[in-house]
Structure formats: structure tokens, C-alpha cells
N, C-alpha and C. Protein backbone atom coordinates (compact mmCIF):
# COMPACT_ATOMS: atom_id res chain seq x y z
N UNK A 1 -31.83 50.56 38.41
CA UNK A 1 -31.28 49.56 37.52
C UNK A 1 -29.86 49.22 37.98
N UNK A 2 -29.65 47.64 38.13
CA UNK A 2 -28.18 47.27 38.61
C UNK A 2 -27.57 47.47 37.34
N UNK A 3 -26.13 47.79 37.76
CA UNK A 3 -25.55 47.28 36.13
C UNK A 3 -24.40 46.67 36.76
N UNK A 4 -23.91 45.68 35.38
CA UNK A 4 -22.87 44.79 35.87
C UNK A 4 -21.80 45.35 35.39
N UNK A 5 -20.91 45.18 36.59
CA UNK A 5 -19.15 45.70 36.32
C UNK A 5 -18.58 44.82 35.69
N UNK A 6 -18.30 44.96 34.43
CA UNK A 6 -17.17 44.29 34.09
C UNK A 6 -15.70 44.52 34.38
N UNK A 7 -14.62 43.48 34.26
CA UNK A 7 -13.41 44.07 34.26
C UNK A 7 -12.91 44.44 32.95
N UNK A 8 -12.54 43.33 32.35
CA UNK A 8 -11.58 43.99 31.29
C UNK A 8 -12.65 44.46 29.80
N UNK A 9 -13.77 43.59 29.93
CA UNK A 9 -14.56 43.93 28.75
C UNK A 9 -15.47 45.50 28.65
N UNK A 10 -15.37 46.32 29.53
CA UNK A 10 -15.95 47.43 29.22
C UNK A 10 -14.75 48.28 28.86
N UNK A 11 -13.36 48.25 28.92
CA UNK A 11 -12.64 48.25 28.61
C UNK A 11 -12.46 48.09 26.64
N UNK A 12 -12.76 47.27 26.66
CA UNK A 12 -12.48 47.06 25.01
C UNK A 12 -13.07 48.28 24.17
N UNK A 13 -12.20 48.04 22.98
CA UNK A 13 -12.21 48.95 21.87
C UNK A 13 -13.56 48.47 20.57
N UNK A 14 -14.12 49.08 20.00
CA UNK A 14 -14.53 48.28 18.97
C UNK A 14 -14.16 47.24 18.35
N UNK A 15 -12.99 47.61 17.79
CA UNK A 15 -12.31 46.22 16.62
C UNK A 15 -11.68 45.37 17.54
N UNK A 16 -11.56 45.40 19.04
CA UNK A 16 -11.53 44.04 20.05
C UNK A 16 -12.85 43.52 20.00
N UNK A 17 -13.65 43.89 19.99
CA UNK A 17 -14.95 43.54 20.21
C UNK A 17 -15.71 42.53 19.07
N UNK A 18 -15.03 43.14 18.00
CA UNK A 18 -15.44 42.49 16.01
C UNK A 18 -14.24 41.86 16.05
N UNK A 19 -13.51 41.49 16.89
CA UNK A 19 -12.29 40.10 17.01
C UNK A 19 -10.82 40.57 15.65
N UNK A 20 -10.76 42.12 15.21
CA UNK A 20 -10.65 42.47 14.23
C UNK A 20 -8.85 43.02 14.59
N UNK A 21 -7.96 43.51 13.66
CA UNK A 21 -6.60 43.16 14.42
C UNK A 21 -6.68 44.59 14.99
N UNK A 22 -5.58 44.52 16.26
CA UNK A 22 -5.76 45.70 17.03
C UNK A 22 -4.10 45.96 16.33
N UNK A 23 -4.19 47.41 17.25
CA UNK A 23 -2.66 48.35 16.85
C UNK A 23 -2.71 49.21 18.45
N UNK A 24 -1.92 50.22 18.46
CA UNK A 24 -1.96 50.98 19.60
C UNK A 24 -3.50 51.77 19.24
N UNK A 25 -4.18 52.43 18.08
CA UNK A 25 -5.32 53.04 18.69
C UNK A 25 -6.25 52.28 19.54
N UNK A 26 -5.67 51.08 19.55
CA UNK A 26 -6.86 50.07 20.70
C UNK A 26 -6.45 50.29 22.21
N UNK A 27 -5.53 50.65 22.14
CA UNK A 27 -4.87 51.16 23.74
C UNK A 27 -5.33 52.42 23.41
N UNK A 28 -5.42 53.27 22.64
CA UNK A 28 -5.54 54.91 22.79
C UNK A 28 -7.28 54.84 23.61
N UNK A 29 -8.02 53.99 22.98
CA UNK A 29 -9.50 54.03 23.06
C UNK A 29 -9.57 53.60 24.75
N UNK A 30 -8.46 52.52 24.81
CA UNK A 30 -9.55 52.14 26.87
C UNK A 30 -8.61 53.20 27.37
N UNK A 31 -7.53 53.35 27.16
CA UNK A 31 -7.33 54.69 28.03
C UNK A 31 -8.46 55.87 27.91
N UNK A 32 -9.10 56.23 26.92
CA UNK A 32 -10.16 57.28 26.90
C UNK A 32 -10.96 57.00 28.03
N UNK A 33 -11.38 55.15 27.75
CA UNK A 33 -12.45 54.83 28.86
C UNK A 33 -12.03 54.89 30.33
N UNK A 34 -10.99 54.96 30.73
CA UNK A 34 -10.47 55.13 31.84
C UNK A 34 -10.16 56.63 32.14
N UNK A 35 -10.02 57.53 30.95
CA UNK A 35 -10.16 59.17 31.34
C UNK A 35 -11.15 59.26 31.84
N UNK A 36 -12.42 58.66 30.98
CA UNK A 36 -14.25 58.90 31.37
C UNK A 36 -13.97 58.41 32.56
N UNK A 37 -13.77 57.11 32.96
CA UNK A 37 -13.98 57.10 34.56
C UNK A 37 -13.46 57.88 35.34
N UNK A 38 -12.56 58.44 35.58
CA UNK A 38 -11.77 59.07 36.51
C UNK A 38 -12.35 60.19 36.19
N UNK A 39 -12.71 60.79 35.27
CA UNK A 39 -13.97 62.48 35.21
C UNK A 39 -15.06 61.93 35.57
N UNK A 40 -15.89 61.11 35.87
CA UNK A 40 -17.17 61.13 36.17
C UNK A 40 -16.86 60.26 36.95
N UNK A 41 -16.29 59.01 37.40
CA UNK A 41 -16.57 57.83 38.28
C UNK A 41 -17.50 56.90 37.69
N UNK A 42 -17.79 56.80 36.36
CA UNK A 42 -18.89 55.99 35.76
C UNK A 42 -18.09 55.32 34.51
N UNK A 43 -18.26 54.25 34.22
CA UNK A 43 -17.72 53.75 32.93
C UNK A 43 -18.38 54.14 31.72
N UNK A 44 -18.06 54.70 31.09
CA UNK A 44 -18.67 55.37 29.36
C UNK A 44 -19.42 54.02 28.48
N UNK A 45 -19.69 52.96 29.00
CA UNK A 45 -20.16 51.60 28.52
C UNK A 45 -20.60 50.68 29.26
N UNK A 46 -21.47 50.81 29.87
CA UNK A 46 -22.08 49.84 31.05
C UNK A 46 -23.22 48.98 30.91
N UNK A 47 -23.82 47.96 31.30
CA UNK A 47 -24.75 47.03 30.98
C UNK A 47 -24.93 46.13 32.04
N UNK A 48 -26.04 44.83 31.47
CA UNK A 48 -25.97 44.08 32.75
C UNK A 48 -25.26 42.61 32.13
N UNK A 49 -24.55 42.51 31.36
CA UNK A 49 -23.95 41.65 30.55
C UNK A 49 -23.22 42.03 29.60
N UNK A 50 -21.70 40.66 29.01
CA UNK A 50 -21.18 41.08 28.15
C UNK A 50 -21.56 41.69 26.71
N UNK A 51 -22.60 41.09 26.34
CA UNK A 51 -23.54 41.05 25.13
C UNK A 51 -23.80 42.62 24.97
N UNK A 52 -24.42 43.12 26.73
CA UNK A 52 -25.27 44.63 26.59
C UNK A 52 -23.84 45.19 26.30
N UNK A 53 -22.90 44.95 27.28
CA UNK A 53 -21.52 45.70 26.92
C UNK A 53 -21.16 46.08 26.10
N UNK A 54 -21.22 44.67 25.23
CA UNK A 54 -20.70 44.79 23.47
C UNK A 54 -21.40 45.43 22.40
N UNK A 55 -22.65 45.99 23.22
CA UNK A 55 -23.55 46.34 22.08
C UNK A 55 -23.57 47.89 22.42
N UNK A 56 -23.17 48.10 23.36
CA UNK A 56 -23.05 49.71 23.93
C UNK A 56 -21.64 49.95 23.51
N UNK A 57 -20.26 49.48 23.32
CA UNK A 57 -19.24 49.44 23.02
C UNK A 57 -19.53 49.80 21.50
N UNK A 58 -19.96 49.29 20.71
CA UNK A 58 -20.34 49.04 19.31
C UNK A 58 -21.59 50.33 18.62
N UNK A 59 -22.45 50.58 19.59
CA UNK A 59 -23.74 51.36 18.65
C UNK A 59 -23.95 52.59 19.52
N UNK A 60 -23.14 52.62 21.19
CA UNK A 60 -23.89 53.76 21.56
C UNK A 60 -22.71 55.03 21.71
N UNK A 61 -23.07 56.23 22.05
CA UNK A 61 -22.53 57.09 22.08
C UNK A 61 -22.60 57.12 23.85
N UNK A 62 -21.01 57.47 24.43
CA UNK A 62 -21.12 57.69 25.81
C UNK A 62 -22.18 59.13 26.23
N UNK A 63 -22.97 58.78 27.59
CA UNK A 63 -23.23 60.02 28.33
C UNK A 63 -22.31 61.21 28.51
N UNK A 64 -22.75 62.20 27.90
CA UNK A 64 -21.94 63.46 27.77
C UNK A 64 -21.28 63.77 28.98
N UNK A 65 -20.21 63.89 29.17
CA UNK A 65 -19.16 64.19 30.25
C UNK A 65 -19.39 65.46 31.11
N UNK A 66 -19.79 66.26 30.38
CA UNK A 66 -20.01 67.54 31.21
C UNK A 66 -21.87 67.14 31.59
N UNK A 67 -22.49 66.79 31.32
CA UNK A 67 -23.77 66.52 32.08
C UNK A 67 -23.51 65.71 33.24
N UNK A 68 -22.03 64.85 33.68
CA UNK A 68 -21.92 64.14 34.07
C UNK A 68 -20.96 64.74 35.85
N UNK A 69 -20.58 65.81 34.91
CA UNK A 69 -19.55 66.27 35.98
C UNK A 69 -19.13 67.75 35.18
N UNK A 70 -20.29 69.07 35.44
CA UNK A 70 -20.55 70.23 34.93
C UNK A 70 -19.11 70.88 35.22
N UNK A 71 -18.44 70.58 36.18
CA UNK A 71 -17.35 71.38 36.30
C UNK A 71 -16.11 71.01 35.34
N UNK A 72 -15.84 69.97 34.89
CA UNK A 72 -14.64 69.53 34.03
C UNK A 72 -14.58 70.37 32.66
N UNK A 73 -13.35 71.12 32.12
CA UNK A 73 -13.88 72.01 31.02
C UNK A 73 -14.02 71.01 29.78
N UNK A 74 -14.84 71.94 28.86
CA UNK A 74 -15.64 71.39 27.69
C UNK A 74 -14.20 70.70 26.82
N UNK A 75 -12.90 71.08 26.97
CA UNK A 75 -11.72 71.19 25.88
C UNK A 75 -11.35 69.51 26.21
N UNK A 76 -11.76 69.11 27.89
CA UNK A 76 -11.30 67.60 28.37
C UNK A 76 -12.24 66.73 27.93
N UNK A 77 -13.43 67.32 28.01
CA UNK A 77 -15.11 66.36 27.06
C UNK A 77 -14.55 65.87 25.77
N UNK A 78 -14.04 67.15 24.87
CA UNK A 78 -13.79 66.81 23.42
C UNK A 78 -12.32 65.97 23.00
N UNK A 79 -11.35 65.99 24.22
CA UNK A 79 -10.38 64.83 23.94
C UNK A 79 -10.76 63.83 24.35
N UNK A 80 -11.15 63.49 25.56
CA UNK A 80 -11.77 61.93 25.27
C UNK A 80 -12.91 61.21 25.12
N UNK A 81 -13.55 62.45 24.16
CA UNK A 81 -14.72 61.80 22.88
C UNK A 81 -13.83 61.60 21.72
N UNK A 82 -12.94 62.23 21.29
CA UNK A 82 -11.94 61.52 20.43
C UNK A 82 -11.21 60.08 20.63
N UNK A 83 -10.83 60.23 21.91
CA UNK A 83 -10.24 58.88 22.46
C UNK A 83 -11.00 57.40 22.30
N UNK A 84 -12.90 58.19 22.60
CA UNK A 84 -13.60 56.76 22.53
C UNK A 84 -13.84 56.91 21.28
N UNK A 85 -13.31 57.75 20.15
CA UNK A 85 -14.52 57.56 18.52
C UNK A 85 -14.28 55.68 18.22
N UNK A 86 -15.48 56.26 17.67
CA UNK A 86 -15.76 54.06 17.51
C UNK A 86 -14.72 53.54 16.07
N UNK A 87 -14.39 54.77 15.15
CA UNK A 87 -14.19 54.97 14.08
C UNK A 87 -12.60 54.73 14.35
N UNK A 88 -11.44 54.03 14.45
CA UNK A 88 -10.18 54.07 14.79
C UNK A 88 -9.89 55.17 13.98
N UNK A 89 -10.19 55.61 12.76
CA UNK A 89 -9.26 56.25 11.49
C UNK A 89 -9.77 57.69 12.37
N UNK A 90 -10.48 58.00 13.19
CA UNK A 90 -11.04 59.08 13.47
C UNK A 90 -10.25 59.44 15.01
N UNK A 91 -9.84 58.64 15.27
CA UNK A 91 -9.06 58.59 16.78
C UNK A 91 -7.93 59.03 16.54
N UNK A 92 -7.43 59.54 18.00
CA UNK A 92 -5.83 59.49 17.74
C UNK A 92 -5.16 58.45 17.82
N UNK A 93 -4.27 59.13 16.42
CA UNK A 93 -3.31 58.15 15.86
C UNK A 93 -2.36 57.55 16.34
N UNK A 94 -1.63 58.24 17.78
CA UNK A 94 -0.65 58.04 18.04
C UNK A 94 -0.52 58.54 20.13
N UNK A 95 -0.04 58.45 20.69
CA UNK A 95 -0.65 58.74 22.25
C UNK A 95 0.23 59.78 22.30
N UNK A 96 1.18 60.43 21.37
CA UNK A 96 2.10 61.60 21.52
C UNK A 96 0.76 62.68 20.98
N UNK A 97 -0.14 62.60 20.11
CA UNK A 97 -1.16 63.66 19.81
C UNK A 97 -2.00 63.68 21.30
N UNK A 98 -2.53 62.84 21.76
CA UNK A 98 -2.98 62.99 22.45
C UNK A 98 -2.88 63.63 23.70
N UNK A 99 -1.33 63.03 24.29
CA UNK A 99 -0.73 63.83 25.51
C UNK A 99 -0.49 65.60 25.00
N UNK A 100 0.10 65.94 23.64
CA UNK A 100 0.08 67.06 23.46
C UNK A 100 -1.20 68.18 23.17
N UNK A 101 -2.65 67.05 23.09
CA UNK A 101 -3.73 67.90 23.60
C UNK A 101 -3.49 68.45 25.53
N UNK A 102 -3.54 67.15 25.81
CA UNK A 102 -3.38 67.23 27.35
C UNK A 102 -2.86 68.51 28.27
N UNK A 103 -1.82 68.22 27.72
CA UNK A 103 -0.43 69.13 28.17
C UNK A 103 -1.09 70.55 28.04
N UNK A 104 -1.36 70.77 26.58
CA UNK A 104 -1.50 72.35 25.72
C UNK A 104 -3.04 72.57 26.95
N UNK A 105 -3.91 72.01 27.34
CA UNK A 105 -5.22 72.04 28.62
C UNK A 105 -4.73 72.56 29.37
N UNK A 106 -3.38 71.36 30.30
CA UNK A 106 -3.16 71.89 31.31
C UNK A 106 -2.31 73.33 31.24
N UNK A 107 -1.43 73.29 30.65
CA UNK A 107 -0.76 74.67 30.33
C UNK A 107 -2.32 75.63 30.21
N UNK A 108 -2.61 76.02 29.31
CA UNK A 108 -3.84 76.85 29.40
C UNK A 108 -4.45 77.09 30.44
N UNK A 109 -5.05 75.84 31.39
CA UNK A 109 -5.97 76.06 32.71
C UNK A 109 -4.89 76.66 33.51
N UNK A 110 -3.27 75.57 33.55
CA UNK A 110 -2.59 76.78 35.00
C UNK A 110 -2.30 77.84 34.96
N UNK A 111 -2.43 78.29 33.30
CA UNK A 111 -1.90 79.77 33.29
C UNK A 111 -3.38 80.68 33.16
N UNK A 112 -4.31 80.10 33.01
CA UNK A 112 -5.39 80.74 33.19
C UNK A 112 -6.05 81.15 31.74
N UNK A 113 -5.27 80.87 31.01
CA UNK A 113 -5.17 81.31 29.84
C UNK A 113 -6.89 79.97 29.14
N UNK A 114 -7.80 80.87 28.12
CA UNK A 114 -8.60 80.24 27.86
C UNK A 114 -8.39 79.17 27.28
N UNK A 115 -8.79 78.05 26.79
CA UNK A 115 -8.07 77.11 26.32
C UNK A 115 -9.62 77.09 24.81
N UNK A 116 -9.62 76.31 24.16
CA UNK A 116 -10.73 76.18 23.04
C UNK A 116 -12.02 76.16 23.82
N UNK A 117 -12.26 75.77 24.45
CA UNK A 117 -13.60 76.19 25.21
C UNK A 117 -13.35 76.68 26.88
N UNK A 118 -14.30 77.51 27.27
CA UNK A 118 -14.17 78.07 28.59
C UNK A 118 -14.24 77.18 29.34
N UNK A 119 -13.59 77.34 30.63
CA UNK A 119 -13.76 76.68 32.04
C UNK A 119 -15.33 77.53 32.33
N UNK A 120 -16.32 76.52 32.39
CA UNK A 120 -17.76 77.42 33.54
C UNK A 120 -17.11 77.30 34.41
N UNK A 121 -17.75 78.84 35.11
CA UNK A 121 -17.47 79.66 35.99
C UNK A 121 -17.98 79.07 37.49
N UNK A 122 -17.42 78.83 38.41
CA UNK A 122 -18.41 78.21 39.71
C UNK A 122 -19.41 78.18 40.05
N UNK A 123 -20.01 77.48 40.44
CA UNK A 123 -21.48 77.93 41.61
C UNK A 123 -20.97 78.21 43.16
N UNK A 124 -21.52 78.75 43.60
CA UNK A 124 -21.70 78.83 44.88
C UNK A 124 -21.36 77.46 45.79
N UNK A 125 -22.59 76.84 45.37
CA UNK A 125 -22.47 74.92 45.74
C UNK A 125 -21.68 74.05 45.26
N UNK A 126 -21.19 74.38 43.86
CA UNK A 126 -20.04 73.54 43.52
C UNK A 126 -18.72 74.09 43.97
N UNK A 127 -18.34 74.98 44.39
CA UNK A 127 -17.53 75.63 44.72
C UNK A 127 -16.11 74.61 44.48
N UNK A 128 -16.25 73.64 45.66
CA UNK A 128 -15.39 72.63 46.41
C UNK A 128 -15.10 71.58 44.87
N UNK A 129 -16.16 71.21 44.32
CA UNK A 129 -15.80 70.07 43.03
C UNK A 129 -15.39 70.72 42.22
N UNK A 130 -15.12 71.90 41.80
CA UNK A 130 -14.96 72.84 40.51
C UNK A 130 -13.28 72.45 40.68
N UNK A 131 -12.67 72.78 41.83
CA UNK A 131 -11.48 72.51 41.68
C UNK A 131 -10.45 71.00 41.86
N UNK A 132 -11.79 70.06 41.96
CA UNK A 132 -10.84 68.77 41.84
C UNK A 132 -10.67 68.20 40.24
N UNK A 133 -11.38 69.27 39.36
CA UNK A 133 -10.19 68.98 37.92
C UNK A 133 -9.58 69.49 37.70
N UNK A 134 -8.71 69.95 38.25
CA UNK A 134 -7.44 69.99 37.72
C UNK A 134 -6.27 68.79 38.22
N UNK A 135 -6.59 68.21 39.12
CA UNK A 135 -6.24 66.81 39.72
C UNK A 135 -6.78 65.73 38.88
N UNK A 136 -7.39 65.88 38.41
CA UNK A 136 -7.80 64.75 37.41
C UNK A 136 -6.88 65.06 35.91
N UNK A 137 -7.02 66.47 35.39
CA UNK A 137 -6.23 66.27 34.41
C UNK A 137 -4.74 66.13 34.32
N UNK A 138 -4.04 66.38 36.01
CA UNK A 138 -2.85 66.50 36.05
C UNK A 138 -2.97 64.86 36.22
N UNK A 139 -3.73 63.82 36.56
CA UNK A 139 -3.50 62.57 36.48
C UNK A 139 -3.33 62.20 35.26
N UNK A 140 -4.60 62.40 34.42
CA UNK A 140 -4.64 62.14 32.95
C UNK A 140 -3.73 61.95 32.02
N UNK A 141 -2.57 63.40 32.31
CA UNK A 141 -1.41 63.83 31.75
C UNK A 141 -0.07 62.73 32.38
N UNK A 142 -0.44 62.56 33.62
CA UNK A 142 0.89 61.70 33.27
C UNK A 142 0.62 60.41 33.17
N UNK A 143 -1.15 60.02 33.09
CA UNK A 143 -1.42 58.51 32.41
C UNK A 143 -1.13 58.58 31.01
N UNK A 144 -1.27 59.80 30.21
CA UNK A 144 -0.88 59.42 29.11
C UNK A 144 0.51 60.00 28.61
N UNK A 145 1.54 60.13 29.89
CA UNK A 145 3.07 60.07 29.31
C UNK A 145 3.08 58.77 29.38
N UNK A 146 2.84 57.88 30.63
CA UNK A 146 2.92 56.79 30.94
C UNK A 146 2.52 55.66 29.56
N UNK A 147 1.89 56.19 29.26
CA UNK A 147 1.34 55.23 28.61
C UNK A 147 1.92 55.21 26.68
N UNK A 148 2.32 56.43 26.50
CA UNK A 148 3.16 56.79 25.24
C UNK A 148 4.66 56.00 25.57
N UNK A 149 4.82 56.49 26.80
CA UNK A 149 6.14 55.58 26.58
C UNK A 149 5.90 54.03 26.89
N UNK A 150 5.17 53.63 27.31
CA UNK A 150 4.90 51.65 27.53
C UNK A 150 4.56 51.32 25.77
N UNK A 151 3.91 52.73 25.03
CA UNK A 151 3.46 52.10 23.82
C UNK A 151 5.14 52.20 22.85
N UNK A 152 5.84 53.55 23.48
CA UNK A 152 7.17 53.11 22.15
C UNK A 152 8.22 51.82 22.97
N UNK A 153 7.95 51.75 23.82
CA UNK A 153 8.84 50.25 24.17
C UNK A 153 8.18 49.30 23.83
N UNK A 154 7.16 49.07 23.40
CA UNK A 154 6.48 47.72 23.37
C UNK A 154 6.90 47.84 21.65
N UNK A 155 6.68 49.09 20.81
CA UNK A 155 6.67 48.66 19.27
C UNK A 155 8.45 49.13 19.02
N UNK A 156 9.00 49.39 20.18
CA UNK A 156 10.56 49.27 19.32
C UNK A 156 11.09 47.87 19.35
N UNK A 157 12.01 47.34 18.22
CA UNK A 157 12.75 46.82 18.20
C UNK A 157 13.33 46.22 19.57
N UNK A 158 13.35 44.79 19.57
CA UNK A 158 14.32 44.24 20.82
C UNK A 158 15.49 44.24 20.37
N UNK A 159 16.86 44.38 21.37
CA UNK A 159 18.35 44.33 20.64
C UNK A 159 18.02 43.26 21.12
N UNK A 160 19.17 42.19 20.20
CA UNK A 160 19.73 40.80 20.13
C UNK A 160 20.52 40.66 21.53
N UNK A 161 20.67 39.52 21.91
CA UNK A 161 21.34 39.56 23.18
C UNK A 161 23.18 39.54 22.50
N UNK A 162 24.10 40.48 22.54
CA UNK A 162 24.90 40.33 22.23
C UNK A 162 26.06 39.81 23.74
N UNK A 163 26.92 38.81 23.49
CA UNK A 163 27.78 39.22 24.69
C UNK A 163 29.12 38.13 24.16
N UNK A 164 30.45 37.93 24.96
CA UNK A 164 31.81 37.32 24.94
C UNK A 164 31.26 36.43 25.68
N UNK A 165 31.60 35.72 25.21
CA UNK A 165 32.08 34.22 26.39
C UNK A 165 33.29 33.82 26.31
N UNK A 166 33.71 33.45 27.72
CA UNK A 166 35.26 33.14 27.77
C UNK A 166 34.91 31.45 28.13
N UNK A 167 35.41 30.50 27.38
CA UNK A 167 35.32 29.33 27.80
C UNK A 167 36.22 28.45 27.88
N UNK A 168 36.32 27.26 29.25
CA UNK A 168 37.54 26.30 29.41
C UNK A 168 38.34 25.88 27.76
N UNK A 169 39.17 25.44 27.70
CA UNK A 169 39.78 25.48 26.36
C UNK A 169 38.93 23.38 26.11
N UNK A 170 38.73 23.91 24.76
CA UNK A 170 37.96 22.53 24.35
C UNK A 170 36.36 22.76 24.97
N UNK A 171 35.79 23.67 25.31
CA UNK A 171 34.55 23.46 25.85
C UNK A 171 33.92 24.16 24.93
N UNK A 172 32.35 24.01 24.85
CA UNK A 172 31.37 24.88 23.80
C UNK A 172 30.44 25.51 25.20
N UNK A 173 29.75 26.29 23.99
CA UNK A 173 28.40 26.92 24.74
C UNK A 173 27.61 25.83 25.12
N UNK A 174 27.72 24.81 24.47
CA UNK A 174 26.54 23.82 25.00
C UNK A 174 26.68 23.10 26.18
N UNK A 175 28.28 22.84 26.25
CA UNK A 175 28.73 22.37 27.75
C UNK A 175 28.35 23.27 29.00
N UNK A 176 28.61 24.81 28.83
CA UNK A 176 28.49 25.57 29.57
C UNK A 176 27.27 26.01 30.05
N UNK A 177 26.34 26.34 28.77
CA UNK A 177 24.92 26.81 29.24
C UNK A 177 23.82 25.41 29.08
N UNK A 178 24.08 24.87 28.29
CA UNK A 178 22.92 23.54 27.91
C UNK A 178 21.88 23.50 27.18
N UNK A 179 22.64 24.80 25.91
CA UNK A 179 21.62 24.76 24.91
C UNK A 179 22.22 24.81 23.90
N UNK A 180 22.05 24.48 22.20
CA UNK A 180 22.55 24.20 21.16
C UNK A 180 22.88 25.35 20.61
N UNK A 181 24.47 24.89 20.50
CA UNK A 181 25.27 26.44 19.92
C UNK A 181 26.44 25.84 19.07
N UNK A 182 27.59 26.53 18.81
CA UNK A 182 28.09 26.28 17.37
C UNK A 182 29.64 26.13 18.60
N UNK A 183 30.78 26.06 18.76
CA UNK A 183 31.59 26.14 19.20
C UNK A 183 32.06 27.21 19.48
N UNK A 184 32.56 27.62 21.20
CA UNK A 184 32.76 29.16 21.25
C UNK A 184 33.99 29.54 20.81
N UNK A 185 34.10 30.63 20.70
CA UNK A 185 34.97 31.21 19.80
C UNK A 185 36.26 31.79 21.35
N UNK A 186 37.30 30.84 21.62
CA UNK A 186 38.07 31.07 22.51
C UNK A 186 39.06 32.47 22.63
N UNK A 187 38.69 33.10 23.84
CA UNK A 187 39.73 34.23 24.01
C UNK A 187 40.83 33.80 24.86
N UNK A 188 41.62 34.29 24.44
CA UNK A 188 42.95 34.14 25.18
C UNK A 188 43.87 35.73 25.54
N UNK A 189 43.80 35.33 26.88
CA UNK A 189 44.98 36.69 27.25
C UNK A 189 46.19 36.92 27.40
């Protein structure tokens, strides 16, 4: 079966999808979908059209992550099945919960230390893939510093452009720049 790649629409969140207003958990959710890819190489929502997209986005539950890629531990499955819940109120709230799942993983896996579910133990044959997650979650982790901080600059406050203008005596801002302003307020030294 072909399936069609979308770009930005397998990407979408539910309530993008129901045209419904978004907030940052709509960024928390395609970043999930972009964790799923980068642990498996497969998009968590695939089809051969926008329609199938939207309807797998909307009713289905992704292919389980660890059937997908047995070596990734069970603790990285269950954060970004949170990431994709369809349910926003059920997601994380905020991308600082999320990175501090992340983090508290990787801390656990480098120190060896168990984390909420075990790392399975190698095979023989997997030997070599067992250890390219921890490269994935050390990506993960700083996609989602990256991405906590793009989300508090985008919802802080812009400052006002404050600044002095020194202008010829008798001249305005409007002479100077060429847009409608009030008369500048002349400094003198």
C-alpha cells in the first residue's frame, strides 16, 4: 500500500483539523508527531489523502511505538502518546511539563538509573539499534527546549518601540521619517 506524504497536514492537531481555535497545546501535539517520526521514521497519521489524514488525525490511535522500534524505552512511548492525546485537556499543558518529562528520561537512562518503565534488555541482533536511542532522546530534549522557548517568545508581550529623537529645530517626525506623528519634542545641548 502507497501512502501519501503529506507536508504540513499530517502534522495537524485535532482542533486544526475541526477549524477550532488553537493555543500552544496545538504545537505541543505536532511536536509529539515529529517525536513519533524521529523514533520510528514513520508518521503516527498516514493515508493516501487529506480526507484519510483527517480521519486518522481525528478517530485513530497511532501504531504503538515500541512495536515499531522495540528498543526505545516504554517511559518515551508514554510521553509522546500524551503529546498526540486527541483530547487537548488531556495533553500537556504547557512544553515546560513536557521537556521536564524528557530531561527526568534522560537523566535516568544516563545514569542508568530505572526510569518508570525498564529499558528491554538487548538482543544479540539488535545490539547496534538498541543504542541509537539515546540520540534520539538527546534530540527530542533539545527539540523541546527549543521549542518552549519559541513558545514563551511568541506569547510574551512585545515592548513598544521606545526611543529620543533629536530633530533640526522646526522639523517633526513626519518630515524626518514620513509617517504621521505629533511634533518632536526638541532636545537641546
Amino acid at each position: 500500500m502507497k501512502f501519501w506524504r503529506a507536508t504540513t497536514v499530517s502534522y495537524m492537531s485535532p482542533e486544526q483539523v475541526r477549524g477550532k481555535e488553537l493555543d500552544a497545546r496545538t504545537d505541543l501535539f505536532s511536536f509529539g508527531v515529529v517525536l513519533y517520526e524521529m523514533a520510528t521514521g514513520m508518521l503516527p497519521f498516514r493515508g493516501e489523502s487529506t480526507g484519510v489524514v483527517f480521519e486518522a488525525i481525528l478517530n485513530r490511535v497511532a501504531p504503538p511505538l515500541l512495536r515499531l522500534n522495540p528498543d526505545l524505552p516504554a517511559e518515551l512511548e508514554r510521553i509522546i502518546n500524551r503529546a498526540l492525546e486527541k483530547d487537548r485537556n488531556l495533553r500537556y499543558q504547557h512544553a515546560s511539563e513536557m521537556r521536564a518529562e524528557l530531561q527526568r528520561l534522560r537523566r535516568d537512562t544516563d545514569s542508568g538509573r530505572p526510569s518508570m518503565a525498564a529499558v528491554p534488555p538487548p538482543t544479540q541482533l539488535g545490539l547496534r539499534r538498541h543504542f541509537r536511542w539515546p540520540a534520539v532522546l538527546a534530540v527530542c530534549l533539545d527539540a523541546a527546549l527549543g521549542i518552549t522557548a519559541f513558545l514563551n517568545l511568541r506569547s510574551a508581550p512585545r515592548p513598544r518601540d521606545v526611543g529620543v529623537g533629536v530633530f533640526p529645530e522646526g522639523e517633526t517626525s513626519t518630515d524626518v521619517f514620513g509617517y504621521c506623528g505629533s511634533p518632536a519634542r526638541r532636545i537641546r545641548s
